[in-house]
Protein backbone atom coordinates (compact mmCIF):
# COMPACT_ATOMS: atom_id res chain seq x y z
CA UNK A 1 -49.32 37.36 -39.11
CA UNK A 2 -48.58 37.90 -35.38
CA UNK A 3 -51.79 35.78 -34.59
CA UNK A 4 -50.68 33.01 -36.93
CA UNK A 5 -47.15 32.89 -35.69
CA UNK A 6 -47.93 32.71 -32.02
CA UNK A 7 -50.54 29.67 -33.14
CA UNK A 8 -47.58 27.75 -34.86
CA UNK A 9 -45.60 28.39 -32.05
CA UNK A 10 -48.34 26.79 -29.44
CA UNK A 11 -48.94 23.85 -32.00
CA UNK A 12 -45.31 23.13 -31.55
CA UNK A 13 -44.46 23.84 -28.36
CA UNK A 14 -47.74 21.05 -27.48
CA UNK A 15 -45.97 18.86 -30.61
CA UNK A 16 -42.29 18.70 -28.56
CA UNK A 17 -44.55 18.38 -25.56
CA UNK A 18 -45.94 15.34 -27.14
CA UNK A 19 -42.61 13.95 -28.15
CA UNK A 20 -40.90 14.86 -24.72
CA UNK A 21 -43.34 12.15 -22.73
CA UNK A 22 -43.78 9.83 -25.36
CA UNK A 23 -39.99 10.11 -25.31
CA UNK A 24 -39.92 9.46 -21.00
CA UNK A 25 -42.51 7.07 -21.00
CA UNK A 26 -40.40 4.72 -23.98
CA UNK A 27 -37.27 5.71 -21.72
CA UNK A 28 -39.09 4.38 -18.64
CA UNK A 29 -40.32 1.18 -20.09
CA UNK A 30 -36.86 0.41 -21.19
CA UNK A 31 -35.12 1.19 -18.06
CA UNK A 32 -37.74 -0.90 -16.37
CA UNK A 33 -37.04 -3.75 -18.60
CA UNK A 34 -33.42 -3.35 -18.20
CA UNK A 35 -33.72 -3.42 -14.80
CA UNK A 36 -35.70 -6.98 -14.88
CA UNK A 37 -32.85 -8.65 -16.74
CA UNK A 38 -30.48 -6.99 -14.40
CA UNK A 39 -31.93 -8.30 -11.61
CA UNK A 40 -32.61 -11.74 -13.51
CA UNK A 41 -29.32 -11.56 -14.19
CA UNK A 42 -27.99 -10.81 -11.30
CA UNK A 43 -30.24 -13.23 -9.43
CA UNK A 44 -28.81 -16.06 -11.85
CA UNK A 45 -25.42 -14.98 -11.47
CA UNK A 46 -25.43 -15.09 -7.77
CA UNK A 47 -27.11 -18.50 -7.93
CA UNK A 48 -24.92 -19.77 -10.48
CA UNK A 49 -21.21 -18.22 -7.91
CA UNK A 50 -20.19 -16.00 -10.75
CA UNK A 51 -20.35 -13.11 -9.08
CA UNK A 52 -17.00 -11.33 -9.07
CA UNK A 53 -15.79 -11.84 -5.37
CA UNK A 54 -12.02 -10.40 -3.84
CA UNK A 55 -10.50 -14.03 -3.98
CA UNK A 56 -8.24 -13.27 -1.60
CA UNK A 57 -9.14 -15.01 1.32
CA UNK A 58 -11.04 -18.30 2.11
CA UNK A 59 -14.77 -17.58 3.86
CA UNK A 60 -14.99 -18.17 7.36
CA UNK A 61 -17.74 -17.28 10.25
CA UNK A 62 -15.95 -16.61 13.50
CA UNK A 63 -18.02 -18.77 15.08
CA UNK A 64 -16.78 -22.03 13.43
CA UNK A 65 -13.20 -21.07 14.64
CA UNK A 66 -11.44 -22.82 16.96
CA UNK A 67 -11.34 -20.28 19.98
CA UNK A 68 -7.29 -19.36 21.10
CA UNK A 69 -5.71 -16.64 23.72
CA UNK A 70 -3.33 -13.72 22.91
CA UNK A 71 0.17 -14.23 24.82
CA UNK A 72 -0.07 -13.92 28.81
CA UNK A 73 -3.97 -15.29 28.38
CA UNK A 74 -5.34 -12.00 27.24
CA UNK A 75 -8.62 -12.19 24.85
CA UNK A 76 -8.63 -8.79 22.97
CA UNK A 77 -5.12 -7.53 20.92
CA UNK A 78 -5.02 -3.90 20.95
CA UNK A 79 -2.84 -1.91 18.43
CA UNK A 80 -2.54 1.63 18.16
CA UNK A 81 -1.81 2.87 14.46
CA UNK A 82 -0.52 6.84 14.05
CA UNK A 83 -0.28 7.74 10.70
CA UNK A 84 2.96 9.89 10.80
CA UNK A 85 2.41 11.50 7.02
CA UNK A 86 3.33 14.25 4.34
CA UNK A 87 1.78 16.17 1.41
CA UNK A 88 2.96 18.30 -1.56
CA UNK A 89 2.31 21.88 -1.29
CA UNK A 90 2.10 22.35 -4.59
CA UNK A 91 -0.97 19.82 -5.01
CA UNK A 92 -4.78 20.27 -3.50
CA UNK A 93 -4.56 16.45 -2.81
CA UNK A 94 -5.03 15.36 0.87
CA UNK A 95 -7.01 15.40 3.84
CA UNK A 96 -8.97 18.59 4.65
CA UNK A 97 -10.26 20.92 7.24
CA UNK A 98 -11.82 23.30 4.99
CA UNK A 99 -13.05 22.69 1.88
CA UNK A 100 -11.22 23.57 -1.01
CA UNK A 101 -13.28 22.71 -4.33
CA UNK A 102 -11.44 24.87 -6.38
CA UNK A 103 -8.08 22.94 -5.76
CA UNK A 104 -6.32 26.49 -5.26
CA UNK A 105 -2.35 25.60 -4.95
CA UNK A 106 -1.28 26.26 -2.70
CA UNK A 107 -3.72 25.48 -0.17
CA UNK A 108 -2.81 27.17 2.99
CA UNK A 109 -4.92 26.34 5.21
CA UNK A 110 -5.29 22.53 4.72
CA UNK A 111 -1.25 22.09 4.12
CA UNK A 112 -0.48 24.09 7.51
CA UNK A 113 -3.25 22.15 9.48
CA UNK A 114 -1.71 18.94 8.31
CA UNK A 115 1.52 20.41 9.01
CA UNK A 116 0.80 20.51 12.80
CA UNK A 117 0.35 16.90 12.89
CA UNK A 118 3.70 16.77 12.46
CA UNK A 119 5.19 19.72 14.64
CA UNK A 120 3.09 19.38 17.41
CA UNK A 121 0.15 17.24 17.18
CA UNK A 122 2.32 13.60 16.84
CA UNK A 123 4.34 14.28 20.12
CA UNK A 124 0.87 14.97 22.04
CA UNK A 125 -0.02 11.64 21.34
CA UNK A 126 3.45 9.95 22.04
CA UNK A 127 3.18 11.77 25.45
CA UNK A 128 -0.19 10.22 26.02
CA UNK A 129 0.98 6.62 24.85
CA UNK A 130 3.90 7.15 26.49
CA UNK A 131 2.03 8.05 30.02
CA UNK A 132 0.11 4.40 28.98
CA UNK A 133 2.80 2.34 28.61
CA UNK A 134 1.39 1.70 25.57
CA UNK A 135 3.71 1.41 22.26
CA UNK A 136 2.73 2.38 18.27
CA UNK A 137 2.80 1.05 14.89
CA UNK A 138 3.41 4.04 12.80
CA UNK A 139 1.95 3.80 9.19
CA UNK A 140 4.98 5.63 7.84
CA UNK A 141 5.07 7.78 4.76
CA UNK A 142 8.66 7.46 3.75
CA UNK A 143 9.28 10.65 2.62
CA UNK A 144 8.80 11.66 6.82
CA UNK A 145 12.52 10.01 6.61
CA UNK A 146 13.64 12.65 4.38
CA UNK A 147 11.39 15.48 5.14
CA UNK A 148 11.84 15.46 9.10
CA UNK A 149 14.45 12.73 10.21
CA UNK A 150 14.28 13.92 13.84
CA UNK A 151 10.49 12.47 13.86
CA UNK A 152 11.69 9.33 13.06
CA UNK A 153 14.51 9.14 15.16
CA UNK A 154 12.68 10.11 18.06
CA UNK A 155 9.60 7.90 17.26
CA UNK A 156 12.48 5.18 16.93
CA UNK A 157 13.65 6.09 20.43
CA UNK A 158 10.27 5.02 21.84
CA UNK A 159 10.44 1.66 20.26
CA UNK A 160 7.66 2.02 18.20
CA UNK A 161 7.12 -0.10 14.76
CA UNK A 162 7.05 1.03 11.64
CA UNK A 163 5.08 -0.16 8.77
CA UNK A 164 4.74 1.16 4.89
CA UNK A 165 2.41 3.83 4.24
CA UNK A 166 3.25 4.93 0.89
CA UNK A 167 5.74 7.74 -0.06
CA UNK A 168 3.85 10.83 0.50
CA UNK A 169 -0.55 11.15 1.05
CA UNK A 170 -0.88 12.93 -1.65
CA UNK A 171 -0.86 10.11 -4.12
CA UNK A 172 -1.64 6.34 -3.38
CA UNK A 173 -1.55 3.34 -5.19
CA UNK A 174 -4.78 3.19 -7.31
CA UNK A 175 -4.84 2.83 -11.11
CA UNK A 176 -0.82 1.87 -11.15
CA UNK A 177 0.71 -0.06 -13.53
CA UNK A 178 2.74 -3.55 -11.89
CA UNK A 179 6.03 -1.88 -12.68
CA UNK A 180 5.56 1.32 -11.24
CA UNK A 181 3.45 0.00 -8.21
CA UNK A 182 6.45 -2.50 -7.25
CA UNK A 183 9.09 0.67 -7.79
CA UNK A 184 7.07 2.58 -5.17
CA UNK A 185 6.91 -0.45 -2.96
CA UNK A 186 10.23 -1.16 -2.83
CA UNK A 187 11.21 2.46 -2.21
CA UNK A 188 9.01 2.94 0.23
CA UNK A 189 10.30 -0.51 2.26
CA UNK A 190 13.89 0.81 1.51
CA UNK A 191 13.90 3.89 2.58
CA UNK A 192 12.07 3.11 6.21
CA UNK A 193 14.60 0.62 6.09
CA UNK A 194 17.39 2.77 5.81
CA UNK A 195 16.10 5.46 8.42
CA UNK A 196 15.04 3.08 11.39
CA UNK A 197 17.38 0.14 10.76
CA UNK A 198 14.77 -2.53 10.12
CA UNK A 199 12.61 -3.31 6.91
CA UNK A 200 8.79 -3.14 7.78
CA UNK A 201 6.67 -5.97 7.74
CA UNK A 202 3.25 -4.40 7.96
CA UNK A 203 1.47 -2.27 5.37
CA UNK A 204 -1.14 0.65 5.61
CA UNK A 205 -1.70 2.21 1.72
CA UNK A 206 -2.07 5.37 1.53
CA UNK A 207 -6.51 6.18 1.99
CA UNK A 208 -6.13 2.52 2.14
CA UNK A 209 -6.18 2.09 -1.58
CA UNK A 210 -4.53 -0.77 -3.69
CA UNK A 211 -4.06 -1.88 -6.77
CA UNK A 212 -5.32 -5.85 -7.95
CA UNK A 213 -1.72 -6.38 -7.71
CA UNK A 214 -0.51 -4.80 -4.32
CA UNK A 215 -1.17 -7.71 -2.40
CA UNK A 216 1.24 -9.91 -4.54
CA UNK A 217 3.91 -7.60 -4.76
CA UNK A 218 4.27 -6.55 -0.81
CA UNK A 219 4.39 -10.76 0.09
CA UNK A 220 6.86 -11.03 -2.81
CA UNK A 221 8.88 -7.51 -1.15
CA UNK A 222 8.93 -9.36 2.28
CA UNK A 223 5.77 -7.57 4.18
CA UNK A 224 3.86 -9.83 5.77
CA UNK A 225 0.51 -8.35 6.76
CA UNK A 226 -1.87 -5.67 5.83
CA UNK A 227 -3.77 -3.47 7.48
CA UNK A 228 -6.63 -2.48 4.02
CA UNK A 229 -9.18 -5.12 4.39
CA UNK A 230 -10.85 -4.29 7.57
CA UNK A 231 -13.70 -7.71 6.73
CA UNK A 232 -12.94 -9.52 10.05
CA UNK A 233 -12.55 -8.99 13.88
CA UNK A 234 -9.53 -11.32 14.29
CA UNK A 235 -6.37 -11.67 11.72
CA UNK A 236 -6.38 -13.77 8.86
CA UNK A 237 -4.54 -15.47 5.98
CA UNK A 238 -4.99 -14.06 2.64
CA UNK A 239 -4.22 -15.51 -0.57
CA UNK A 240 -1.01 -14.10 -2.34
CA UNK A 241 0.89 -15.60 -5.58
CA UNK A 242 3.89 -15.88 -3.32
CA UNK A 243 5.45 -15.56 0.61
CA UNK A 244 2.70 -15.10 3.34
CA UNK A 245 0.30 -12.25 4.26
CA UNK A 246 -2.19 -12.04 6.97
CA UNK A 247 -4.62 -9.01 7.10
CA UNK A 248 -4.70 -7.43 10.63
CA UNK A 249 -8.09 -5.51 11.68
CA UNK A 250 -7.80 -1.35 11.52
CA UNK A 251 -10.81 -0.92 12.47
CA UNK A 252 -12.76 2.13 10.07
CA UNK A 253 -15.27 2.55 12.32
CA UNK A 254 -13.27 4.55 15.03
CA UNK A 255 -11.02 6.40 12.82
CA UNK A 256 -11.09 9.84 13.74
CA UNK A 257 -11.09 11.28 10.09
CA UNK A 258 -14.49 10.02 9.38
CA UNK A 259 -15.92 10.71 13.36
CA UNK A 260 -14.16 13.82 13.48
CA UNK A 261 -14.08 15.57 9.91
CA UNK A 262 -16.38 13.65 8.25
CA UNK A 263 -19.33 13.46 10.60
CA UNK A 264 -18.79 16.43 12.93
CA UNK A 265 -18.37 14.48 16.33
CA UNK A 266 -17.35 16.22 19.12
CA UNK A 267 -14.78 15.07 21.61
CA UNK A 268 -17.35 12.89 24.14
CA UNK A 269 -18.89 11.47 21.33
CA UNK A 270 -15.23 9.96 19.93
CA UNK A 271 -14.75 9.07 23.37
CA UNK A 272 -17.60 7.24 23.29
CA UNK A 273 -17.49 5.45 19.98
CA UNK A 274 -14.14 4.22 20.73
CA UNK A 275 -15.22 2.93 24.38
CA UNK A 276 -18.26 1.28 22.80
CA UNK A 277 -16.05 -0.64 20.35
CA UNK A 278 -13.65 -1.61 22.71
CA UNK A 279 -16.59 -3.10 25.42
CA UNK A 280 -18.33 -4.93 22.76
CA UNK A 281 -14.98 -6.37 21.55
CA UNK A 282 -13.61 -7.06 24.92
CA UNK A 283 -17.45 -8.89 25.53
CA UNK A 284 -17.07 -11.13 22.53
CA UNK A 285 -13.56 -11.95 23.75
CA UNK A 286 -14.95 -13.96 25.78
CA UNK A 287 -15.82 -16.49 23.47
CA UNK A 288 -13.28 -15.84 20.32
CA UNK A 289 -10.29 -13.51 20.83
CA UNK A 290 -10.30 -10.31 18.84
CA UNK A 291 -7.97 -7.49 18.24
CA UNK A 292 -8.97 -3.60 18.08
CA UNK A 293 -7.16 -1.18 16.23
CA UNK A 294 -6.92 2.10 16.87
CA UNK A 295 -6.30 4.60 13.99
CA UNK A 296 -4.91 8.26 14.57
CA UNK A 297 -4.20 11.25 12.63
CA UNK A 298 -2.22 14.03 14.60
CA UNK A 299 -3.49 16.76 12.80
CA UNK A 300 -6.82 15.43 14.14
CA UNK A 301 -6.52 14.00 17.59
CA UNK A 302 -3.39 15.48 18.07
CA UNK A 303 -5.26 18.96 18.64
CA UNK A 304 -5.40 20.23 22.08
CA UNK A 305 -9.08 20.17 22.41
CA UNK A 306 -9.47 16.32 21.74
CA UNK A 307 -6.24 14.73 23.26
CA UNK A 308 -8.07 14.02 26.59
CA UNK A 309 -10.39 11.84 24.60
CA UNK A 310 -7.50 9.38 23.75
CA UNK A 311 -6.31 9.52 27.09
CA UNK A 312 -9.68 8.72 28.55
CA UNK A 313 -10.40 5.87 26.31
CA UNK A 314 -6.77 4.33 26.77
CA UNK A 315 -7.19 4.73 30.74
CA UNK A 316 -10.57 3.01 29.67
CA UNK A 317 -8.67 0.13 28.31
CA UNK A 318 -6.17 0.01 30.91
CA UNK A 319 -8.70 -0.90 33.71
CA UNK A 320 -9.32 -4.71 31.74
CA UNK A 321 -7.45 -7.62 32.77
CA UNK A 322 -7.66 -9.12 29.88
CA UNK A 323 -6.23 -6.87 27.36
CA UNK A 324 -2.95 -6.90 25.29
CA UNK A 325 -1.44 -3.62 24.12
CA UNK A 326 0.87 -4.75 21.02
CA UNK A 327 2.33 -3.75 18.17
CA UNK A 328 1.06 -5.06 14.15
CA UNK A 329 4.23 -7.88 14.34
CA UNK A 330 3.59 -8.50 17.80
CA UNK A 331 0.16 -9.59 17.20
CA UNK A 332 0.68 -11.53 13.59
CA UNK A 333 3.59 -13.39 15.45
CA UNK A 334 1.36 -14.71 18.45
CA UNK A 335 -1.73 -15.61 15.81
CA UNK A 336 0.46 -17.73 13.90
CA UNK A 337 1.64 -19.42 17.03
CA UNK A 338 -1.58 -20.03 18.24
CA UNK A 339 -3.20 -21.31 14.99
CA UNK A 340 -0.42 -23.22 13.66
């Protein structure tokens, strides 16, 4: 009986055996067929222009532009972007120094890291702006105004410009409803509004994420350019239902969350990303003008050990004769002056 049991037992462990690759192979074919129309499909579809594109924005190669200077002939637009932000502490949501897969609430020591951003972190970089003579555009979180009005006074004092970032960092805009995006919108724009005495006109979402709607609703709210679609080196128009918008570069590719936290770089290698970016722009200048923008977190460059990056890399800037330090308005102003 033993004998006979373990010899059914073989037969059908080699039957399911059996069955398994037959089952792979079947699987394989089909996915390989699939694949063939996919690709057949998608092959006809991009021949046919049905693939689903943005349709926001006319296409446009920089080199068939006709070329234009920044005010007081400068080539390259620079614009330095803080993001001045909050989070809930009773949420796991929002950027990280330490991992925290569990989403244990609260998280102490992400919150209190952000937290220094705020407390300390912000004013190292207004010192070292300030010691440029160079001024901000602050993607706000309005909630700052409620949470720590001091900030924004004193950020205020300094005349820098302030543009919607969302209420708080914790959430953004992604998967909202019309109704409920426009609400947060128009709070957000209202409440800046309220604390610094002018409505913003520029727009930074919060992780840069937005809604099929969001660009229709901040032209109809009054904001005239957006900082999300980082697809160009210079500004330009995008296509809204109603009012005007023009998308101003942000430039990913030197934001310190992804150099910093995301890929481990140390200090001289931030240094040296944003100096590369700035001498190939500042080259290409030379034949179409182009704007850089420089995004900061003060929880992240704001820390004592990196701070003397910034200020290398603005005194880096500083040396070029043909650069203009300006603020998101500043620079949408002078584009459509020079390309109306």
């Amino acid at each position: 009986m033993r004998r006979g049991h373990n010899h059914d037992a073989t037969v059908g462990d080699s039957t399911r055996r059996d069955f398994f690759r037959r089952g792979v192979a079947l699987a394989g074919a089909a996915g390989a067929l699939a694949s063939g129309w996919m690709l057949r499909d998608g092959f006809a579809q991009s021949q046919s222009g049905s693939v689903r594109r943005a349709d926001r924005y006319d296409d446009s190669f920089i080199f068939e532009r006709k070329p234009f200077v920044w005010p007081g002939n400068a080539t390259l637009a620079v614009w330095i972007v803080p993001n001045v932000e909050v989070w809930r502490y009773d949420s796991p949501g929002g950027q990280a120094v330490s991992p925290n897969d569990r989403g244990i609430v609260p998280d102490v020591v992400n919150y209190a890291w952000r937290e220094y951003g705020l407390r300390v972190g912000l004013w190292r970089i207004a010192d070292a702006l300030d010691a440029a003579g160079v001024k901000a555009t602050v993607a706000l979180n309005s909630a700052v105004a409620d949470t720590h009005p001091k900030a924004v006074d004193e950020m205020k004092r300094r005349g820098w410009e302030f543009m919607g970032h969302g209420i708080t960092n914790t959430e953004n805009l992604a998967g909202l409803p019309p109704d409920r995006e426009r609400a947060l919108v128009q709070t957000v724009l209202k409440t800046i509004e309220q604390a610094t005495g002018r409505r913003p006109r520029g727009w930074l979402g919060p992780g840069l994420a937005e809604t099929h709607n969001t660009l229709d609703i901040l032209a109809e709210e009054g904001v005239v350019y957006c900082g999300d679609w980082n697809s160009d080196d210079q500004p330009y128009p995008m296509k809204v239902r109603m009012g005007r918008m023009l998308s101003v570069p942000y430039c990913m590719e030197v934001n310190d969350i992804p150099l910093f936290i995301r890929k481990g770089y140390t200090g001289e290698q931030y240094l040296q990303s944003v100096v590369d970016q700035f001498d190939a722009l500042y080259a290409d200048s030379a034949k179409q003008p182009r704007v850089l923008g420089l995004p900061l977190h003060p929880m992240i460059v704001g820390q004592p050990l990196r701070i003397r990056y910034l200020e290398r890399a603005l005194a880096h800037m500083k040396q070029h004769e043909r650069v203009w330090f300006a603020t998101g308005s500043e620079i949408v102003d002078a584009y459509r002056r020079a390309v109306s």
